[in-house]
N, C-alpha and C. Protein backbone atom coordinates (compact mmCIF):
# COMPACT_ATOMS: atom_id res chain seq x y z
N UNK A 1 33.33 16.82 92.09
CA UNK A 1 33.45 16.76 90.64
C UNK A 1 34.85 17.17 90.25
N UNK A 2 35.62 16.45 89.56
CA UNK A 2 36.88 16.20 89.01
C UNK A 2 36.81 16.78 87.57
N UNK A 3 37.73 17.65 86.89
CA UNK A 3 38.41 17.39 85.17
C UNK A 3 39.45 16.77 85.07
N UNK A 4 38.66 16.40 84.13
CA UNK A 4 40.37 15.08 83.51
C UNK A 4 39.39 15.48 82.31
N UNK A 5 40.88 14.29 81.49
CA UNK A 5 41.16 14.28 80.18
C UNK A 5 41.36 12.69 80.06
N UNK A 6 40.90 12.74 78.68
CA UNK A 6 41.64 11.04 77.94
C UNK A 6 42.37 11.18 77.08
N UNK A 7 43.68 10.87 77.71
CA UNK A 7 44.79 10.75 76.09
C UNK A 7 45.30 12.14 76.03
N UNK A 8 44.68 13.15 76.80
CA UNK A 8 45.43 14.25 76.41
C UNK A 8 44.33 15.13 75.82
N UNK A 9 42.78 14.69 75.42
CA UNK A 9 41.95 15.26 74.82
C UNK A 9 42.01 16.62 75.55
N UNK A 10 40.20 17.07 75.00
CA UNK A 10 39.59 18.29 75.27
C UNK A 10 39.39 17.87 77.08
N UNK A 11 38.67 19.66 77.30
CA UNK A 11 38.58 19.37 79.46
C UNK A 11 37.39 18.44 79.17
N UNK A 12 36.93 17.46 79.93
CA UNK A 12 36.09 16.80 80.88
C UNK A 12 35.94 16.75 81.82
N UNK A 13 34.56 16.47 82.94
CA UNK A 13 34.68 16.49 84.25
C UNK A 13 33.98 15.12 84.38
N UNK A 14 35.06 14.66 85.98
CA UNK A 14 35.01 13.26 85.99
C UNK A 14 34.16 13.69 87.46
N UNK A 15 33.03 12.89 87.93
CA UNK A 15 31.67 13.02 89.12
C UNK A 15 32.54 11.77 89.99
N UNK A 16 33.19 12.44 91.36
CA UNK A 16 33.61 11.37 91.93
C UNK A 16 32.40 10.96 93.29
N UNK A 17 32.31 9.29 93.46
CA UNK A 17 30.95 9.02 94.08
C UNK A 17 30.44 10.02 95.12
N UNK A 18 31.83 10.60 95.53
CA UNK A 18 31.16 11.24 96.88
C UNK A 18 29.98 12.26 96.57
N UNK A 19 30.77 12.82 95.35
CA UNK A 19 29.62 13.94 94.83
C UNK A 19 28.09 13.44 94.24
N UNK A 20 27.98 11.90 94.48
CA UNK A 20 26.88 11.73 94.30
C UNK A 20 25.58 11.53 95.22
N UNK A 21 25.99 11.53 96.40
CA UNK A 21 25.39 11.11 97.75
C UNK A 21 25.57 10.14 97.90
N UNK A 22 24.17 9.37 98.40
CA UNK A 22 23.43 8.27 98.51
C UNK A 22 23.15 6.87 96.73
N UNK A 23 24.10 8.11 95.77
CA UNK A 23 23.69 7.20 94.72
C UNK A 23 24.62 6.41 94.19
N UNK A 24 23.90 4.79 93.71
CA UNK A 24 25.50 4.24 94.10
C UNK A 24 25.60 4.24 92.15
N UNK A 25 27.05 4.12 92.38
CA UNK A 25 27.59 3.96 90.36
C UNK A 25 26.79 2.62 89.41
N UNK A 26 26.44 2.43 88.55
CA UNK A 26 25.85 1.67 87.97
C UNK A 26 27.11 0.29 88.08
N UNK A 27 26.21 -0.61 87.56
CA UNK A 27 26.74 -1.84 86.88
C UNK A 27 27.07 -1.37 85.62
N UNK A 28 26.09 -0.92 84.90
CA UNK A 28 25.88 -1.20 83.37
C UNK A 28 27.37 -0.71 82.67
N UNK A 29 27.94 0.38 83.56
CA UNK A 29 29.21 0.47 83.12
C UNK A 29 30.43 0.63 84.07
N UNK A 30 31.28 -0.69 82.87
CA UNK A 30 32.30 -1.45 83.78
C UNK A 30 33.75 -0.75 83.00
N UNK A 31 33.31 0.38 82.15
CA UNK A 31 34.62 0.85 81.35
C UNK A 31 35.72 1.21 82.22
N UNK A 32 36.63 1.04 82.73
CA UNK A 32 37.64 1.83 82.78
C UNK A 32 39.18 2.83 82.55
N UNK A 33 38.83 4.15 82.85
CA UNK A 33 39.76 4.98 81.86
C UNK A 33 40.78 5.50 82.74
N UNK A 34 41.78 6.03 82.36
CA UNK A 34 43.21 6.51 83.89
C UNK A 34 43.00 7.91 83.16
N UNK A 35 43.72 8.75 84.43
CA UNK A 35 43.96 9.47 84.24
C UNK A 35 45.16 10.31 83.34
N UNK A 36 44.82 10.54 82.45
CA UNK A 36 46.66 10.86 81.33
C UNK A 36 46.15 12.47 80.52
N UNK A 37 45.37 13.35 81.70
CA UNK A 37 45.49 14.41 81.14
C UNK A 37 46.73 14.99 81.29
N UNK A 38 47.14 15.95 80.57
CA UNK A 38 48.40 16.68 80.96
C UNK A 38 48.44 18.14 80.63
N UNK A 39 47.21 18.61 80.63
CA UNK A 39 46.28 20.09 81.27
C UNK A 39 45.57 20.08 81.57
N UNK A 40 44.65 20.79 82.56
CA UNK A 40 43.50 21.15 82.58
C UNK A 40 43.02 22.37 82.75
N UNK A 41 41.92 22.48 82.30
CA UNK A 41 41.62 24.36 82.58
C UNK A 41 42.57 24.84 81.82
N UNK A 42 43.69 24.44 80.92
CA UNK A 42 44.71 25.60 80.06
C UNK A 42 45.74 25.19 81.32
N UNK A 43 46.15 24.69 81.90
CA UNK A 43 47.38 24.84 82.93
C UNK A 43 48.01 23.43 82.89
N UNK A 44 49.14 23.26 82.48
CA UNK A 44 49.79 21.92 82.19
C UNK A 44 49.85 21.19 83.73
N UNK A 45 49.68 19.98 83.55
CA UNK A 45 49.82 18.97 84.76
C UNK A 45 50.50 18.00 84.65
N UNK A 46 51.04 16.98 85.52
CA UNK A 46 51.54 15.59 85.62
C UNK A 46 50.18 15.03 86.06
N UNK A 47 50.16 13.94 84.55
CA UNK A 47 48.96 13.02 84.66
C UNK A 47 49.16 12.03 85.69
N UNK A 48 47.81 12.16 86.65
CA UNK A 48 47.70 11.31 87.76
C UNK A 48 48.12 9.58 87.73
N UNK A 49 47.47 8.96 86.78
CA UNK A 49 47.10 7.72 85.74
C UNK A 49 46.49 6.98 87.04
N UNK A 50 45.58 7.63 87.58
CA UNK A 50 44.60 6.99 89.03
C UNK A 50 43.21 6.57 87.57
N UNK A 51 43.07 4.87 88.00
CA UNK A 51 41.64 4.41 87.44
C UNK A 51 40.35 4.98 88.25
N UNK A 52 39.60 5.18 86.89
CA UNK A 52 38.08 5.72 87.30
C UNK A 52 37.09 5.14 86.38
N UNK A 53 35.77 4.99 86.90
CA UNK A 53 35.08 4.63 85.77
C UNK A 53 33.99 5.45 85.97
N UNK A 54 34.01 6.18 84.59
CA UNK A 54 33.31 7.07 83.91
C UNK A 54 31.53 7.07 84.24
N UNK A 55 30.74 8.27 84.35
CA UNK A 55 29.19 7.80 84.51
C UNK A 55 29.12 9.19 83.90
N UNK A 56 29.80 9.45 83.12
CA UNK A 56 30.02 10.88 81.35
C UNK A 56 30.99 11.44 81.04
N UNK A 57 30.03 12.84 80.33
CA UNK A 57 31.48 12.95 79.51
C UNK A 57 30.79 14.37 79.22
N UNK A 58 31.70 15.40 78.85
CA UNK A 58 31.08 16.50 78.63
C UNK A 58 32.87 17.22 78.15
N UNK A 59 32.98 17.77 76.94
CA UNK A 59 34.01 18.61 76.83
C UNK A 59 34.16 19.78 76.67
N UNK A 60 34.60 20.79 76.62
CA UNK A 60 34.99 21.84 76.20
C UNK A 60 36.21 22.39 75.28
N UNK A 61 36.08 22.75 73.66
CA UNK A 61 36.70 22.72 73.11
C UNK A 61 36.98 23.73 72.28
N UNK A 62 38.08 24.05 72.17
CA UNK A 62 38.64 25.93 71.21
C UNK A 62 38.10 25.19 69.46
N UNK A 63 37.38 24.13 68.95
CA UNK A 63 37.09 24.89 67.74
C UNK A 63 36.21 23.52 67.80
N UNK A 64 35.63 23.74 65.90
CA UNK A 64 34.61 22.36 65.79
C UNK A 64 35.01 22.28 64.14
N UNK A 65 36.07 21.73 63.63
CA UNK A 65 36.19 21.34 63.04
C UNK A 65 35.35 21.41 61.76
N UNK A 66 34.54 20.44 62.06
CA UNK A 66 33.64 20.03 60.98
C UNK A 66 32.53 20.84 60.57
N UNK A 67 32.10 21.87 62.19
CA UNK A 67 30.68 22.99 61.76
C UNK A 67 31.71 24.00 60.59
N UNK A 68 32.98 24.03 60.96
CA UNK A 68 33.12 25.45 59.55
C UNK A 68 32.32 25.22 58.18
N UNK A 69 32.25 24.26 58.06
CA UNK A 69 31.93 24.55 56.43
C UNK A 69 30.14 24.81 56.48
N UNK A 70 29.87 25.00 57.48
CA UNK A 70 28.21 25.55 58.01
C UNK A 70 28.57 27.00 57.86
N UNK A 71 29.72 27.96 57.85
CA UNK A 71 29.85 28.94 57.61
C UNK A 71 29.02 30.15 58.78
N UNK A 72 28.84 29.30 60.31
CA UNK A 72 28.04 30.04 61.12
C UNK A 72 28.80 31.04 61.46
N UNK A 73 27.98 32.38 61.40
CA UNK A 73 28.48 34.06 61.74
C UNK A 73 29.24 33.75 63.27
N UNK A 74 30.09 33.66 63.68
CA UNK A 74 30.74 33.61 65.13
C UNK A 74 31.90 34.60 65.18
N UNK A 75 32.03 34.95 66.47
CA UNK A 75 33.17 35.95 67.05
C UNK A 75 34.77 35.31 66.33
N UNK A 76 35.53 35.99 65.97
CA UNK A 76 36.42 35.73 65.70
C UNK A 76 37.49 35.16 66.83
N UNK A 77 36.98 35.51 68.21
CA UNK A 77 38.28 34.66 69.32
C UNK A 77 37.28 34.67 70.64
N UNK A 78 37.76 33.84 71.49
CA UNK A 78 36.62 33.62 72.31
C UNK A 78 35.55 32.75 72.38
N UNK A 79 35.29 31.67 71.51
CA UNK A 79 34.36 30.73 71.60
C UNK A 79 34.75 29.41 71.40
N UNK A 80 33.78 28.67 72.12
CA UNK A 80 34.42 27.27 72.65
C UNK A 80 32.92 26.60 72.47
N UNK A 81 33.54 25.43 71.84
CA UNK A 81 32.47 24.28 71.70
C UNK A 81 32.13 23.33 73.06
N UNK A 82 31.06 23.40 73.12
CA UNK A 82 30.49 21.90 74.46
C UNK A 82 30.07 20.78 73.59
N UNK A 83 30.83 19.64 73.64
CA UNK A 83 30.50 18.72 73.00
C UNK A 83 30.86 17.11 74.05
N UNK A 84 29.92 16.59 73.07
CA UNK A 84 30.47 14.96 73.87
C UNK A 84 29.89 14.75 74.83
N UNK A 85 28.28 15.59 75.31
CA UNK A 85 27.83 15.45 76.76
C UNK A 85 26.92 13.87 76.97
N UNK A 86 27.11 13.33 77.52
CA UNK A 86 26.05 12.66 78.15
C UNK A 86 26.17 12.22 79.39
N UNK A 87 24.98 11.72 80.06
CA UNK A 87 24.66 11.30 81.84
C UNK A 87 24.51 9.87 81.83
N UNK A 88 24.90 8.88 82.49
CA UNK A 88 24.47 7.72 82.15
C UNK A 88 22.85 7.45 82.54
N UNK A 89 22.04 6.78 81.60
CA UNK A 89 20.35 6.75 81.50
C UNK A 89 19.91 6.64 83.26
N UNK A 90 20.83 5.76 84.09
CA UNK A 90 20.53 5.13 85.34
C UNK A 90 20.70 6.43 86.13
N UNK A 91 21.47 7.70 85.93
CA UNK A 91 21.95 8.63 86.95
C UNK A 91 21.51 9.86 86.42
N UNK A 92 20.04 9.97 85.52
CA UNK A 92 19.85 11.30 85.13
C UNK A 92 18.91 11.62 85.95
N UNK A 93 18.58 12.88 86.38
CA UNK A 93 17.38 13.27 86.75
C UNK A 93 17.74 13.41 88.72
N UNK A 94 18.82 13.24 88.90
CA UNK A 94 19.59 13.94 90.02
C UNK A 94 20.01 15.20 89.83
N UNK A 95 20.58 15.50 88.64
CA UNK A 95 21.41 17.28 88.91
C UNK A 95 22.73 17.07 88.40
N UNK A 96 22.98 15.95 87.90
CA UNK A 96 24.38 15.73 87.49
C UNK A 96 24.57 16.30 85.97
N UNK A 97 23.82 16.17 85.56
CA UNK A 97 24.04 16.79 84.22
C UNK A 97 24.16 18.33 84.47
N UNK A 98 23.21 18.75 85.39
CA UNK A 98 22.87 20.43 85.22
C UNK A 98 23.93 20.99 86.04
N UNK A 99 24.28 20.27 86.78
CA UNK A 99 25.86 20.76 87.51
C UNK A 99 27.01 20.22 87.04
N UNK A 100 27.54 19.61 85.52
CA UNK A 100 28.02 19.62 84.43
C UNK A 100 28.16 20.59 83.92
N UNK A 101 27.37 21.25 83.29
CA UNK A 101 26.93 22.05 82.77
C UNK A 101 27.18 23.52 83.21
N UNK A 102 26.87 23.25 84.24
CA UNK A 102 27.16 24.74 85.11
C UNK A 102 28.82 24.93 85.45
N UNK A 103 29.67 23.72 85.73
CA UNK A 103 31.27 24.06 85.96
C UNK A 103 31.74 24.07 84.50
N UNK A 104 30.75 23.31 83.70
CA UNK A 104 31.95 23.83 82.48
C UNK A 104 31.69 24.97 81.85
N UNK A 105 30.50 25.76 82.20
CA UNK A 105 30.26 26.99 81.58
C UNK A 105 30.98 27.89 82.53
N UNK A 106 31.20 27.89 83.97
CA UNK A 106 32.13 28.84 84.50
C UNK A 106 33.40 28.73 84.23
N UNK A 107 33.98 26.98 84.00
CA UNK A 107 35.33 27.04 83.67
C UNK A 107 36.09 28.23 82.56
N UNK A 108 34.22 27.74 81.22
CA UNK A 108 34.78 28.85 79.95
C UNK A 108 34.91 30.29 80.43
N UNK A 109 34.16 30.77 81.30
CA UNK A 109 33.88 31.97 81.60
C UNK A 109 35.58 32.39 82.58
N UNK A 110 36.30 32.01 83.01
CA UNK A 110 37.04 32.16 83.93
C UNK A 110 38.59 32.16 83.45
N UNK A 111 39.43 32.88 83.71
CA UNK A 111 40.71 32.68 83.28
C UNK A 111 41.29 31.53 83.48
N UNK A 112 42.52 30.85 82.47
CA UNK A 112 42.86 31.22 81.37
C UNK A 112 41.87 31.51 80.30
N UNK A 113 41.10 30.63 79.93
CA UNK A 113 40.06 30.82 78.77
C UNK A 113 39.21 32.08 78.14
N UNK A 114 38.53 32.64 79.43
CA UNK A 114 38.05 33.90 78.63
C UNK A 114 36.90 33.92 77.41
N UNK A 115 36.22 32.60 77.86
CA UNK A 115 35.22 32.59 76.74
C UNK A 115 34.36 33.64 76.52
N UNK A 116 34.08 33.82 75.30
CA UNK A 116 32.77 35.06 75.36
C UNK A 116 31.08 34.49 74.77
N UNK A 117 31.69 33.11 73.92
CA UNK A 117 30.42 32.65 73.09
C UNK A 117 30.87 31.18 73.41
N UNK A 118 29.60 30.44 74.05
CA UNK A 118 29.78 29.30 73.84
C UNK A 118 28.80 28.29 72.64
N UNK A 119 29.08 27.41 72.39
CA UNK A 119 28.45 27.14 70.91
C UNK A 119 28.48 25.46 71.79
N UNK A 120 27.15 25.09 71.26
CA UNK A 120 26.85 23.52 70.98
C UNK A 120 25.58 22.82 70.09
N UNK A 121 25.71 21.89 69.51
CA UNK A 121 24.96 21.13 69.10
C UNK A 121 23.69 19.97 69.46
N UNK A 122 22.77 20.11 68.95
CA UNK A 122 21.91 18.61 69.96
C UNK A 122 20.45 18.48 68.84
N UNK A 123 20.01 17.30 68.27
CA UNK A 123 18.74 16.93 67.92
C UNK A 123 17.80 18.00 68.06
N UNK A 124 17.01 18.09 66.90
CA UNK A 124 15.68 19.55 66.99
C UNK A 124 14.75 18.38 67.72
N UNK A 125 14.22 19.62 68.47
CA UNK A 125 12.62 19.10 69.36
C UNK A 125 11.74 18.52 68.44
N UNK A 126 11.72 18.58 66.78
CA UNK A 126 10.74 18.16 66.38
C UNK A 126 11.47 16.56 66.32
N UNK A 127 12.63 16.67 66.19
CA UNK A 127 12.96 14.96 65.54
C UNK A 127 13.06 14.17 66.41
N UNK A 128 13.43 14.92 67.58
CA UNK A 128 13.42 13.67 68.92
C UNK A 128 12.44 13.40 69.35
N UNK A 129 11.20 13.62 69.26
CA UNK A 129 9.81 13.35 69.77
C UNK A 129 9.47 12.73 68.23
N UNK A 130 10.31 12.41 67.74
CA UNK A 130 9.35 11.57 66.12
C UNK A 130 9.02 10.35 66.83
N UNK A 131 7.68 9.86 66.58
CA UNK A 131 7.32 8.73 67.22
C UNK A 131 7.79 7.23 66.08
N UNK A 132 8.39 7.66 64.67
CA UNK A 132 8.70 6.39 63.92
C UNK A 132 10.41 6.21 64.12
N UNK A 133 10.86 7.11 64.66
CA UNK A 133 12.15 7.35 65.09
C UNK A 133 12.54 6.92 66.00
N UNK A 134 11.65 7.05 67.19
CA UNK A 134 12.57 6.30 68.30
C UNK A 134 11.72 4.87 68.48
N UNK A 135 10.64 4.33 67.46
CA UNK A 135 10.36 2.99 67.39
C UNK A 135 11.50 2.69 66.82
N UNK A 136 11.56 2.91 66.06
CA UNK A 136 13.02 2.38 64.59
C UNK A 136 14.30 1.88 65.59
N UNK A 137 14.80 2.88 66.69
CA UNK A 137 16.28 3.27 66.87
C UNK A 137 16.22 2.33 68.32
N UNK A 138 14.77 2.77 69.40
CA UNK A 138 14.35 1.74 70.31
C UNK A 138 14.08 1.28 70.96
N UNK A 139 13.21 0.96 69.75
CA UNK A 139 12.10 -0.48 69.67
C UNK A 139 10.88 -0.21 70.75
N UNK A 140 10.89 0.88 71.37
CA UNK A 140 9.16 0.92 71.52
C UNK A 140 9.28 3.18 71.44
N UNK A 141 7.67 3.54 71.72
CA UNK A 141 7.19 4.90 71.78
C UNK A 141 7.30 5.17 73.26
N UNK A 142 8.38 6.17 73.72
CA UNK A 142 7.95 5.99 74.71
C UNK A 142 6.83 7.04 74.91
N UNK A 143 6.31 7.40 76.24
CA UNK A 143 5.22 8.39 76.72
C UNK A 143 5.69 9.85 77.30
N UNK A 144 7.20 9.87 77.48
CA UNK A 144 7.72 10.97 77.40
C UNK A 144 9.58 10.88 77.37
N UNK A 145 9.96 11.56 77.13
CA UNK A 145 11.09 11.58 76.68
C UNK A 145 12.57 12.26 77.83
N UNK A 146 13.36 11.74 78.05
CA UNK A 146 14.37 12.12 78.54
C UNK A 146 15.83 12.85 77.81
N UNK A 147 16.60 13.81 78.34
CA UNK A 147 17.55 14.14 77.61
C UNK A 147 19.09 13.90 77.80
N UNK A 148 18.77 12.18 77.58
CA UNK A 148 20.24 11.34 77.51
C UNK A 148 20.95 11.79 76.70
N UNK A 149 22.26 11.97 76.78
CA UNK A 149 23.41 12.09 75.49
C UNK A 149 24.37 11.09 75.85
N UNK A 150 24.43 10.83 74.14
CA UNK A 150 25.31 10.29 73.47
C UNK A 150 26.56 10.82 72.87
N UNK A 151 27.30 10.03 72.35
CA UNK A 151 28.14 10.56 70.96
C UNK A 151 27.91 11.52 70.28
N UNK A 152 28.65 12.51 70.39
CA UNK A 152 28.63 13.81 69.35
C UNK A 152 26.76 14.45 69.70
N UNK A 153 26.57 14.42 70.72
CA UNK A 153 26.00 14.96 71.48
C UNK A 153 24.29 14.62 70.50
N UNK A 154 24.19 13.11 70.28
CA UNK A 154 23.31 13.24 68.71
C UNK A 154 22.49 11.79 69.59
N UNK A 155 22.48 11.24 70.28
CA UNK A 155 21.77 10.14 70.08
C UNK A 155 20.65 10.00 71.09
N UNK A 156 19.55 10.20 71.06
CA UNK A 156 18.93 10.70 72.68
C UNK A 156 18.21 9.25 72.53
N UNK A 157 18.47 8.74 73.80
CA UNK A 157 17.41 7.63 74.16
C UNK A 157 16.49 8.23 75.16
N UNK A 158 15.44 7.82 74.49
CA UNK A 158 14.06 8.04 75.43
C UNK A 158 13.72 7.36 76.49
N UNK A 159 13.45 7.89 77.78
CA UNK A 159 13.23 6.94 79.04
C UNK A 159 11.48 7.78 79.67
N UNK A 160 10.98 6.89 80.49
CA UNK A 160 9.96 7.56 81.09
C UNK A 160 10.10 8.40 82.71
N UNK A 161 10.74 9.74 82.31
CA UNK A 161 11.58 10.46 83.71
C UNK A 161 11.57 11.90 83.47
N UNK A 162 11.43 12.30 82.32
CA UNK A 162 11.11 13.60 81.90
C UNK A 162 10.36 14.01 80.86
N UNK A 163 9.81 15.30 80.65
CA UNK A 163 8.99 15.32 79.68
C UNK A 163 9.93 16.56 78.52
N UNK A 164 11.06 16.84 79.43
CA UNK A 164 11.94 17.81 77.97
C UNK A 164 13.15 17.30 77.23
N UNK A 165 13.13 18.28 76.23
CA UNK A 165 13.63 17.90 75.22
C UNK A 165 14.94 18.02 75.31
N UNK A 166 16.32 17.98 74.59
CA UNK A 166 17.43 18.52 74.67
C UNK A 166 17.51 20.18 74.07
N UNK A 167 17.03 20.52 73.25
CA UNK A 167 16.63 21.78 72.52
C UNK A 167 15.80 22.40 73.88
N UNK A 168 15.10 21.94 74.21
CA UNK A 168 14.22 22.95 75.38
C UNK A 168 15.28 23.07 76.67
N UNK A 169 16.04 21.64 77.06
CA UNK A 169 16.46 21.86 77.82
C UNK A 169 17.86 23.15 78.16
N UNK A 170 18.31 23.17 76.60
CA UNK A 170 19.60 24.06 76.65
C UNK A 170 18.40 25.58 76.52
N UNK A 171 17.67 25.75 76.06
CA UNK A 171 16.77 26.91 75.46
C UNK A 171 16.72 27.70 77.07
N UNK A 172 16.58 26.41 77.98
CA UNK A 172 16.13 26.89 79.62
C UNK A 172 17.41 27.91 79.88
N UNK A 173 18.81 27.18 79.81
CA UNK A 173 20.09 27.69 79.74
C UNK A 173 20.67 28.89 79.32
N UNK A 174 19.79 29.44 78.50
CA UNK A 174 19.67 30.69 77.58
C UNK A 174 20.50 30.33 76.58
N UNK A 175 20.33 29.12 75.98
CA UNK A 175 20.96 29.09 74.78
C UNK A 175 19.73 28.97 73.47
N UNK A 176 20.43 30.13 72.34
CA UNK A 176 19.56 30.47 71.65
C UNK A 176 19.71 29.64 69.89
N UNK A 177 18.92 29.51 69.49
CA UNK A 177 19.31 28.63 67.96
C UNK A 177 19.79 29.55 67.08
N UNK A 178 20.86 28.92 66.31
CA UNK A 178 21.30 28.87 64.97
C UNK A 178 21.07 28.93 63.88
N UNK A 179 21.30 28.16 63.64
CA UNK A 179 20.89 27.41 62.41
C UNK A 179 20.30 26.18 62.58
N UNK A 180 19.42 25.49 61.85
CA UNK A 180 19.21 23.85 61.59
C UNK A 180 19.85 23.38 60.46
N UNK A 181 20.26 22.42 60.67
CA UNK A 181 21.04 21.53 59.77
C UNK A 181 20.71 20.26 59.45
N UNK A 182 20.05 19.82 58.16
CA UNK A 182 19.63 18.50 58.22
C UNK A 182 20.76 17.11 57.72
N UNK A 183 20.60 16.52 58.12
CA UNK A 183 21.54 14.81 58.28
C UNK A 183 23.36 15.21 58.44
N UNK A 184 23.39 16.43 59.25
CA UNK A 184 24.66 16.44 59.81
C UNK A 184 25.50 15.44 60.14
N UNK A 185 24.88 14.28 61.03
CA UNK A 185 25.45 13.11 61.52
C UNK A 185 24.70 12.10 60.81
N UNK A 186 25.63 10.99 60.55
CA UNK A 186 25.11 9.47 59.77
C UNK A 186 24.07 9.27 60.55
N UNK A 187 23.10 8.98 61.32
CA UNK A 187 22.27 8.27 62.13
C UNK A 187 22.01 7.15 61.46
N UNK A 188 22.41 5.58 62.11
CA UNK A 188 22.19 4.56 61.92
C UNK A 188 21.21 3.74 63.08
N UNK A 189 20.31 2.66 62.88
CA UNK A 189 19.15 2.37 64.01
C UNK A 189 20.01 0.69 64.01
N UNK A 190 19.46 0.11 65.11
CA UNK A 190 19.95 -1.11 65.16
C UNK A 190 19.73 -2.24 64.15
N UNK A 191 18.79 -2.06 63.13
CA UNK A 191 18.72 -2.59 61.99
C UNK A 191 19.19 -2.23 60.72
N UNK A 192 19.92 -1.71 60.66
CA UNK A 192 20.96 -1.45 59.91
C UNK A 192 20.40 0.19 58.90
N UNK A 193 18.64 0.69 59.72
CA UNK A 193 18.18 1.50 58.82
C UNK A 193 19.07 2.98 58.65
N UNK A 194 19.08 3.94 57.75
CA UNK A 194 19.79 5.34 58.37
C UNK A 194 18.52 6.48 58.34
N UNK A 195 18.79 7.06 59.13
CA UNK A 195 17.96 8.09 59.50
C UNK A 195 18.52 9.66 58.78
N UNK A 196 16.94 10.54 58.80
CA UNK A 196 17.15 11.71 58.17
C UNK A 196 17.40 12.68 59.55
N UNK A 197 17.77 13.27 60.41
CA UNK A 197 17.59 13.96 61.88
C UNK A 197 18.50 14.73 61.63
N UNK A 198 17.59 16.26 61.59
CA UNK A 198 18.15 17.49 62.24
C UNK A 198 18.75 17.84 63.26
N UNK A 199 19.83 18.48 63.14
CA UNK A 199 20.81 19.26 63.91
C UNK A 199 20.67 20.40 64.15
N UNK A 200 20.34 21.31 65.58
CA UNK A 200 20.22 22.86 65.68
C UNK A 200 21.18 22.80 66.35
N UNK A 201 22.11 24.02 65.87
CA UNK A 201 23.26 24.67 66.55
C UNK A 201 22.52 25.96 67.56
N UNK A 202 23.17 25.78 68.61
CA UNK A 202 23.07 26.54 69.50
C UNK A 202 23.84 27.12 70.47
N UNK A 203 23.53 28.75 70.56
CA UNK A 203 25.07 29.63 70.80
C UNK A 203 24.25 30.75 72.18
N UNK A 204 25.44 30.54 73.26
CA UNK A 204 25.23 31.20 74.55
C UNK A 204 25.80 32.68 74.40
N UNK A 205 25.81 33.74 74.38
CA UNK A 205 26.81 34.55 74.67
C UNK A 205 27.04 35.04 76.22
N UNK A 206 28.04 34.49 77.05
CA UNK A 206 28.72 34.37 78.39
C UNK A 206 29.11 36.09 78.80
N UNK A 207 30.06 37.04 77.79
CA UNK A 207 30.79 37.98 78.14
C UNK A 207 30.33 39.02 77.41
């Protein structure tokens, strides 16, 4: 498992095949992105610009912009947002997500950074199991639910491979809720409908 960056963004970690075993990279995605970080971990680099194609995305980031005006009680230095996670639907339910998860929470934990609170966002357990919701968004119910991410860590497609939630799954993590926030993000369905879906913020304390 690799960090890089796009463009210079926030850290990401890039899963190179070896670290996958026996599992081979999808078709379904043919994106390809170079390498043009020029830090990682806080330590400036010469960007590689070696092609890779992506199977996620997960960042780590010194602020969130848009939660300030949520006015959530947080440490004044020391906390870092996880945002942007998802696994591709074809490669979940190996360990790739949860060993995601686990280097970017030691990265925060580890010098330079020094995190003390980590903070992220994801769909409440009640809205992602709405059964008119993920008919609407798609197009069938499933019988249990998986915890794919999307964009801004908001769009869960349901597959038949797990039975938890994204809220349960970080809850496992010891990450504890926030606040709820209702229609934080636009949610739009493939028919042009928009959706009402809650947002729980959720905060680790690491140090």
């Amino acid at each position: 498992m690799k960090k890089s960056k796009k463009n210079g963004g926030s850290n990401k970690l890039r899963v190179r095949q070896s670290d996958l075993g026996n599992a081979k990279t999808p078709n379904v995605n043919k994106e390809v992105l170079y390498d043009t970080a020029r830090s990682v971990n806080g330590m400036t680099r010469g960007a590689s610009q070696v092609a890779f194609v992506p199977i996620g995305h997960i960042s780590l980031d010194p602020w969130n912009k848009d939660a300030e005006r949520l006015g959530i009680d947080l440490p004044s230095e020391g906390v870092f947002w996880i945002k942007s996670f998802f696994i591709l639907q074809s490669l979940q339910g190996g360990g790739i997500g949860r060993a995601a998860m686990d280097a970017v929470e030691d990265m925060a934990a580890r010098e330079p950074l020094w995190a003390q609170t980590l903070m992220l966002d994801t769909v409440t357990k009640a809205h992602q199991t709405r059964e008119d919701f993920a008919l609407s968004t798609y197009g069938s119910i499933p019988k249990v639910r998986r915890y794919t991410r999307r964009t801004f860590q908001l769009f869960i497609k349901p597959a038949i491979s797990s039975q938890i939630t994204n809220e349960a799954w970080y809850s496992r993590r010891g990450y504890e809720p926030v606040i709820t926030v209702p229609n934080y993000y636009d949610v739009w369905d493939g028919n042009g409908n928009r959706w009402d879906i809650e947002i729980v913020f959720m905060r680790k304390d690491i140090q």
